[in-house]
N, C-alpha and C. Protein backbone atom coordinates (compact mmCIF):
# COMPACT_ATOMS: atom_id res chain seq x y z
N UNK A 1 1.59 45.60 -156.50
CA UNK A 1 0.57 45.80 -157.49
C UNK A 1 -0.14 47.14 -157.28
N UNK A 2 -0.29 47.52 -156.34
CA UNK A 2 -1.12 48.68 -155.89
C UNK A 2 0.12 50.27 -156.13
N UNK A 3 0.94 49.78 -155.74
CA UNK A 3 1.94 50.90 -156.12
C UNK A 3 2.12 50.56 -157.42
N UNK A 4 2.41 50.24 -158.43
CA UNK A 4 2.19 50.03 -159.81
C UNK A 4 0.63 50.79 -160.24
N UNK A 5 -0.61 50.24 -159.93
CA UNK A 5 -1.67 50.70 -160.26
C UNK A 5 -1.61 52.52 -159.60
N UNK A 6 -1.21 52.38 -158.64
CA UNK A 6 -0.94 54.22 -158.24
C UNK A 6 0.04 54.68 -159.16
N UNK A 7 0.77 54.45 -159.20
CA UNK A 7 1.69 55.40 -160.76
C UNK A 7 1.26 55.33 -161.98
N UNK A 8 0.62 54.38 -162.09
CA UNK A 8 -0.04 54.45 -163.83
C UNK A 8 -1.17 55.72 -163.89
N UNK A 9 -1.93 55.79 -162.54
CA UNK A 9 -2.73 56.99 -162.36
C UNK A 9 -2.36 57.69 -162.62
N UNK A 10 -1.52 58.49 -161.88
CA UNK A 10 -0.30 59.30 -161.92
C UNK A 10 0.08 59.71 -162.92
N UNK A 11 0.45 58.87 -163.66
CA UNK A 11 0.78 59.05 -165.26
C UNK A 11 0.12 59.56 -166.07
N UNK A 12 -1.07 59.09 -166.26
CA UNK A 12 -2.19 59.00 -166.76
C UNK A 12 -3.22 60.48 -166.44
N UNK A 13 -3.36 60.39 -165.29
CA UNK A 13 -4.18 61.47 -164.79
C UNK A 13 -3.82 62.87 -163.80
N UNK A 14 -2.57 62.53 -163.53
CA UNK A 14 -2.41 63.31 -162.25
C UNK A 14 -2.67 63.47 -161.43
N UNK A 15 -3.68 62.63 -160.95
CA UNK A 15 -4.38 62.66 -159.92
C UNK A 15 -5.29 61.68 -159.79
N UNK A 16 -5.64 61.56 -158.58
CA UNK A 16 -6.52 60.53 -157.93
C UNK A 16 -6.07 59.33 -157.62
N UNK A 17 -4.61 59.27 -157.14
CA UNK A 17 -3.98 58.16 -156.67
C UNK A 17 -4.30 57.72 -155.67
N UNK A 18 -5.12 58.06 -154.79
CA UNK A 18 -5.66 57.59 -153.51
C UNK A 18 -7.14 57.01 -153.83
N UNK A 19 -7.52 57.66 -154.94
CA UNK A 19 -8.96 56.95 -154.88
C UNK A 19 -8.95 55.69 -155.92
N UNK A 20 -8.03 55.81 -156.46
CA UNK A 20 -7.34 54.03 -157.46
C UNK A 20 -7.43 53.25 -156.36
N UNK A 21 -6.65 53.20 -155.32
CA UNK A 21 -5.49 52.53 -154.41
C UNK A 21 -6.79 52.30 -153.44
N UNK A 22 -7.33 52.99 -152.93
CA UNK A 22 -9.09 52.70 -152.11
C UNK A 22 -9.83 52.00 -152.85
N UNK A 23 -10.30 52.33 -153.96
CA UNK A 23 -11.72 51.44 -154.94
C UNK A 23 -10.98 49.88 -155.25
N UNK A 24 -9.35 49.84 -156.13
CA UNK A 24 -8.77 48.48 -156.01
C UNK A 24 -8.42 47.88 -154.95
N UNK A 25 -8.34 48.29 -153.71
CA UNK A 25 -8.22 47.71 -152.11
C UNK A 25 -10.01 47.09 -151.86
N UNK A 26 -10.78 48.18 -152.00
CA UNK A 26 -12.20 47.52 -151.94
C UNK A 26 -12.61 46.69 -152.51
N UNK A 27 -12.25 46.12 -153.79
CA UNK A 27 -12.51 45.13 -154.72
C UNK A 27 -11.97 44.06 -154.36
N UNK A 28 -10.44 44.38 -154.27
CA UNK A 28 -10.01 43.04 -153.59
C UNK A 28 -10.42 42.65 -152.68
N UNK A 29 -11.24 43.11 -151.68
CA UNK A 29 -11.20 42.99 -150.59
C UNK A 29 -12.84 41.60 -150.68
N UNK A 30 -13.79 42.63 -151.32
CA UNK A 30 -14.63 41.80 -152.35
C UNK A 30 -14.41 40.55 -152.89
N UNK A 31 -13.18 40.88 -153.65
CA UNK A 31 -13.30 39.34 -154.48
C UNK A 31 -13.02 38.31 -153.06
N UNK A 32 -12.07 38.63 -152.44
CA UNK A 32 -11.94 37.69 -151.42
C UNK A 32 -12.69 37.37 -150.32
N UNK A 33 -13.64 38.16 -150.46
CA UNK A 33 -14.87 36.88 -149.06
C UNK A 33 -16.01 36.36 -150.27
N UNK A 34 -15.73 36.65 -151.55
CA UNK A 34 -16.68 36.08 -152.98
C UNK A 34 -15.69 34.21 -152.36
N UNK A 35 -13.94 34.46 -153.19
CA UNK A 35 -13.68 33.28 -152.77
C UNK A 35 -13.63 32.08 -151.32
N UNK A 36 -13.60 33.16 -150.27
CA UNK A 36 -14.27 32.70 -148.91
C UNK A 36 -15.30 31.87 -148.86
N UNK A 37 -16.43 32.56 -150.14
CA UNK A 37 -17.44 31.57 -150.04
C UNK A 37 -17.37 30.58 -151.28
N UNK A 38 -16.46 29.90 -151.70
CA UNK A 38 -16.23 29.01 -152.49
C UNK A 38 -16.70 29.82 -154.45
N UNK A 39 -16.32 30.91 -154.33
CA UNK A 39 -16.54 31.11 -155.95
C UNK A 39 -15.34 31.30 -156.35
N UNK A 40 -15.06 30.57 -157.59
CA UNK A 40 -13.88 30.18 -158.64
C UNK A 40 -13.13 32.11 -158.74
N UNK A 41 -11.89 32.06 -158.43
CA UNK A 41 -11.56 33.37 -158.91
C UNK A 41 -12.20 33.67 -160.58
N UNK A 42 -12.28 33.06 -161.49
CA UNK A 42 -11.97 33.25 -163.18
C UNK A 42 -13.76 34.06 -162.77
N UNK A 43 -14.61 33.08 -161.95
CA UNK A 43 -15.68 33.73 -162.38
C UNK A 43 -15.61 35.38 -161.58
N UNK A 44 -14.98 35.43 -160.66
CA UNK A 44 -15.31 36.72 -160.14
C UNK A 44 -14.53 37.72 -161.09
N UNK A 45 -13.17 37.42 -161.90
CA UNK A 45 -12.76 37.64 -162.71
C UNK A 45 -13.56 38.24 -164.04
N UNK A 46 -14.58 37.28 -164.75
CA UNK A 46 -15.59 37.58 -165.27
C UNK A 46 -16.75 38.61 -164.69
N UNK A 47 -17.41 38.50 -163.61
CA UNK A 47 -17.86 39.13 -163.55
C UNK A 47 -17.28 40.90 -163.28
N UNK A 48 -16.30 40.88 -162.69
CA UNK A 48 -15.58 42.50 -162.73
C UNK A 48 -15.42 43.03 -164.69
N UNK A 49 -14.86 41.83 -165.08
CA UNK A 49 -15.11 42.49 -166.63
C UNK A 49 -16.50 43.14 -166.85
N UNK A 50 -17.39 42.30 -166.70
CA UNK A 50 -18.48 42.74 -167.25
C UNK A 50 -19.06 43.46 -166.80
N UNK A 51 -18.60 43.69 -165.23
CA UNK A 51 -19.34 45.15 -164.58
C UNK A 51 -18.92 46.29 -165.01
N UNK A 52 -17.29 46.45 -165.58
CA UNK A 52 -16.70 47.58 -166.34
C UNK A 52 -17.27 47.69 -167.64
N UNK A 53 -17.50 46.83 -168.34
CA UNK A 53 -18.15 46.98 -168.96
C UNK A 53 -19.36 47.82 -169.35
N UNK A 54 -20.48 47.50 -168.36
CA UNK A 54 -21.71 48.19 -167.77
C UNK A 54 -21.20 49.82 -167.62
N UNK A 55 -20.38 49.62 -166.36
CA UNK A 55 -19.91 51.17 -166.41
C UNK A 55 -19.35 51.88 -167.72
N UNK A 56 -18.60 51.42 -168.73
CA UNK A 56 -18.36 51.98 -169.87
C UNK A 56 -19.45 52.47 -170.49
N UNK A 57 -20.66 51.65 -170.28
CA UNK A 57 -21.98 52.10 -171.56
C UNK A 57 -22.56 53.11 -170.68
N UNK A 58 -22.92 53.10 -169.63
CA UNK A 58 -23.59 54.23 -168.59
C UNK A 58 -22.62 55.14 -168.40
N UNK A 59 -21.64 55.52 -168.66
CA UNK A 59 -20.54 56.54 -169.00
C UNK A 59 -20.63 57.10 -170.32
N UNK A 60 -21.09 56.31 -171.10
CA UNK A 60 -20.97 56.99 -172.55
C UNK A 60 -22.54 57.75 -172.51
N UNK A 61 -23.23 56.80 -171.73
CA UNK A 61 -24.75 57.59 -171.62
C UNK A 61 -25.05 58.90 -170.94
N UNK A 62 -24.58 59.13 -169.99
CA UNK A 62 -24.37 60.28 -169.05
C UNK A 62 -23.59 61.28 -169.34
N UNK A 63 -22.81 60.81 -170.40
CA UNK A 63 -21.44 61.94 -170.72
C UNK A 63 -21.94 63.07 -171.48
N UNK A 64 -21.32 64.28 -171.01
CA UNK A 64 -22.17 65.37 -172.24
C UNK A 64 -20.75 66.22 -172.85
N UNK A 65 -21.71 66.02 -174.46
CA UNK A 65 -20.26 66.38 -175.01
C UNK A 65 -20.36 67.69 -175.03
N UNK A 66 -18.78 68.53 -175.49
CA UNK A 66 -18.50 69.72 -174.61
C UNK A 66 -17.52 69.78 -176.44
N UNK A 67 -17.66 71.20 -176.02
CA UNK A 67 -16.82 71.92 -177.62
C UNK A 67 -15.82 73.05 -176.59
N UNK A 68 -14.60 72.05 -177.28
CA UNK A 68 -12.99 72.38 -176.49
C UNK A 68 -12.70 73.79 -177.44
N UNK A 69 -13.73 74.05 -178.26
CA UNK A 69 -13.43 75.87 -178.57
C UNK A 69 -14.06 76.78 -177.59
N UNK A 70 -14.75 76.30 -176.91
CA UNK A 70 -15.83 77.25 -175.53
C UNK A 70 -14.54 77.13 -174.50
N UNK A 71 -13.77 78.44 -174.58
CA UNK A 71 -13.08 78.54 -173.43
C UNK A 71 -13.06 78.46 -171.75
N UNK A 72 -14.60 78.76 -171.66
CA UNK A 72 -15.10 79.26 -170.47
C UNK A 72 -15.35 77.78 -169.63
N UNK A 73 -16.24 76.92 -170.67
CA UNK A 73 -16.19 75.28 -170.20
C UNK A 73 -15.29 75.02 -170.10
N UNK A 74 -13.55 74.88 -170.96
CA UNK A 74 -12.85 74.13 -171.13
C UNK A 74 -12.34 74.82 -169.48
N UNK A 75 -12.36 75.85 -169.11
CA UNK A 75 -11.50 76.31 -167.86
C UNK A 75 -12.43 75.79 -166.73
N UNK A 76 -13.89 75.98 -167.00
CA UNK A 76 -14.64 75.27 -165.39
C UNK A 76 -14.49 73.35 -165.38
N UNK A 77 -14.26 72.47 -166.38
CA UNK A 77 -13.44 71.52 -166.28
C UNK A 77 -12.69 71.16 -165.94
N UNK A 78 -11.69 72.58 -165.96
CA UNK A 78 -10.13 72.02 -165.42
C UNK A 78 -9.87 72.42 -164.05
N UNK A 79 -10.55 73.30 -163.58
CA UNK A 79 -11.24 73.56 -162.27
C UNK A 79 -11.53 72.69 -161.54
N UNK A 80 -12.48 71.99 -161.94
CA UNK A 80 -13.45 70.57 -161.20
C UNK A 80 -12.33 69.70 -161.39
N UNK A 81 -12.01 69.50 -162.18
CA UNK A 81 -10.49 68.17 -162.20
C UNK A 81 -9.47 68.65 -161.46
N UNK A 82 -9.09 69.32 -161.46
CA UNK A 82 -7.71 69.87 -160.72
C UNK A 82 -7.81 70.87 -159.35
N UNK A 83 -8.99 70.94 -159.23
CA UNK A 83 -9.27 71.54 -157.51
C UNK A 83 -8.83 70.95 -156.64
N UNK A 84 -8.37 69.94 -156.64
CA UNK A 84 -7.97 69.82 -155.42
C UNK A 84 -6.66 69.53 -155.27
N UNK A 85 -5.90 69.97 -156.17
CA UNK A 85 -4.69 70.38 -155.58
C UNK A 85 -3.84 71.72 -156.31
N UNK A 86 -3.99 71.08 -157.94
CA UNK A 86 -3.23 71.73 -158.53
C UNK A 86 -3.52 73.25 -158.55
N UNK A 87 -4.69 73.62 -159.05
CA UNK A 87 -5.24 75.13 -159.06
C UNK A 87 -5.07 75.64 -157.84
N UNK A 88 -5.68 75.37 -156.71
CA UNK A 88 -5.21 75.68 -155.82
C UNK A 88 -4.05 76.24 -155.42
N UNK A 89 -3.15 75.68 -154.81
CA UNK A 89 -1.32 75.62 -155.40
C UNK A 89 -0.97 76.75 -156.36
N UNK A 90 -1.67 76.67 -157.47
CA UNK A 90 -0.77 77.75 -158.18
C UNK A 90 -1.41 79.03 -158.51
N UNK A 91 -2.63 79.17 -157.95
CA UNK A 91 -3.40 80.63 -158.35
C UNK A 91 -4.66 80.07 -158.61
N UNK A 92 -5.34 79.17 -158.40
CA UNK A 92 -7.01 79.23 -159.10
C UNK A 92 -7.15 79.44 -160.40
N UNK A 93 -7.94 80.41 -160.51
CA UNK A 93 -8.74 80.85 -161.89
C UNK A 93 -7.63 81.18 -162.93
N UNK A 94 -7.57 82.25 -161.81
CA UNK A 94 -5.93 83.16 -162.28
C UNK A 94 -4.95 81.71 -163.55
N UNK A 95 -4.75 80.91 -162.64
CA UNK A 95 -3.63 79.89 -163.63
C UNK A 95 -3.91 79.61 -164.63
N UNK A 96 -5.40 79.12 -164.49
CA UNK A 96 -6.16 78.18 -165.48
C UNK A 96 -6.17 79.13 -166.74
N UNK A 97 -6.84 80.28 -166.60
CA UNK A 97 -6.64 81.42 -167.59
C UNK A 97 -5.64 81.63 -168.14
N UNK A 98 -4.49 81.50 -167.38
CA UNK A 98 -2.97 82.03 -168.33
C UNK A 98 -2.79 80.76 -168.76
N UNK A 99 -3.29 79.42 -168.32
CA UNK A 99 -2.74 78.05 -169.27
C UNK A 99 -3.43 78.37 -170.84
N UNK A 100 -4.74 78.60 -170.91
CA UNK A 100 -5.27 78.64 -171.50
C UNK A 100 -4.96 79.45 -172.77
N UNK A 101 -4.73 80.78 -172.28
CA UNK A 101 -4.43 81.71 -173.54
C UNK A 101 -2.94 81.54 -173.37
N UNK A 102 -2.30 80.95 -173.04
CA UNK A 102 -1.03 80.64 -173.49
C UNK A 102 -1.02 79.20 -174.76
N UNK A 103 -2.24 78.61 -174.17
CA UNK A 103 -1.95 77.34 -175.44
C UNK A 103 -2.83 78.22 -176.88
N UNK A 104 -3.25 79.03 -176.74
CA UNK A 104 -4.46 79.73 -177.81
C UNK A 104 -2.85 80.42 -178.68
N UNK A 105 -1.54 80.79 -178.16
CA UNK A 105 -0.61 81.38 -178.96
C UNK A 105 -0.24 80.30 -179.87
């Protein structure tokens, strides 16, 4: 399950397959001294829905929207997302810039 949930990351994001595979190891780890102490899986079940939940609305609250015509944001984004490996690896700034005005052709 955990190697499944690490490739969908993967897929999905490119990254952060280690911090999927840590936060769903911690949870489980959670739900199981929840059932240790006699609580029904369905409810701990329920309650993880509804904590994602929570996090969905305090995500939409905190989020600041960004205009993908401002080049300069769209490149310090991809910076902060991809620092730690990809930019790096292939040139920094330098890359991000030639991705950029290469998708602008």
């Amino acid at each position: 399950m955990l190697v499944d949930l690490s490739r969908a990351q993967d897929v999905e994001a490119g990254d952060g397959t280690t911090s999927v595979v840590v936060i769903c190891g911690a949870l489980l780890e959670a739900a199981q001294k929840l059932m240790d102490r006699g609580v029904h899986p369905s409810v701990i079940s329920d309650a993880f829905l509804a904590a994602s939940q929570q996090v969905d609305r305090l995500l939409q609250q905190i989020g600041i929207p960004c205009d993908i015509n401002d080049r300069e944001s769209m490149i310090l984004a991809a910076v902060t997302s991809l620092n730690s490996k990809v930019v790096e690896i292939l040139g920094g700034r330098n890359f991000l810039h030639l991705c950029y005005w290469t998708g602008e052709r």
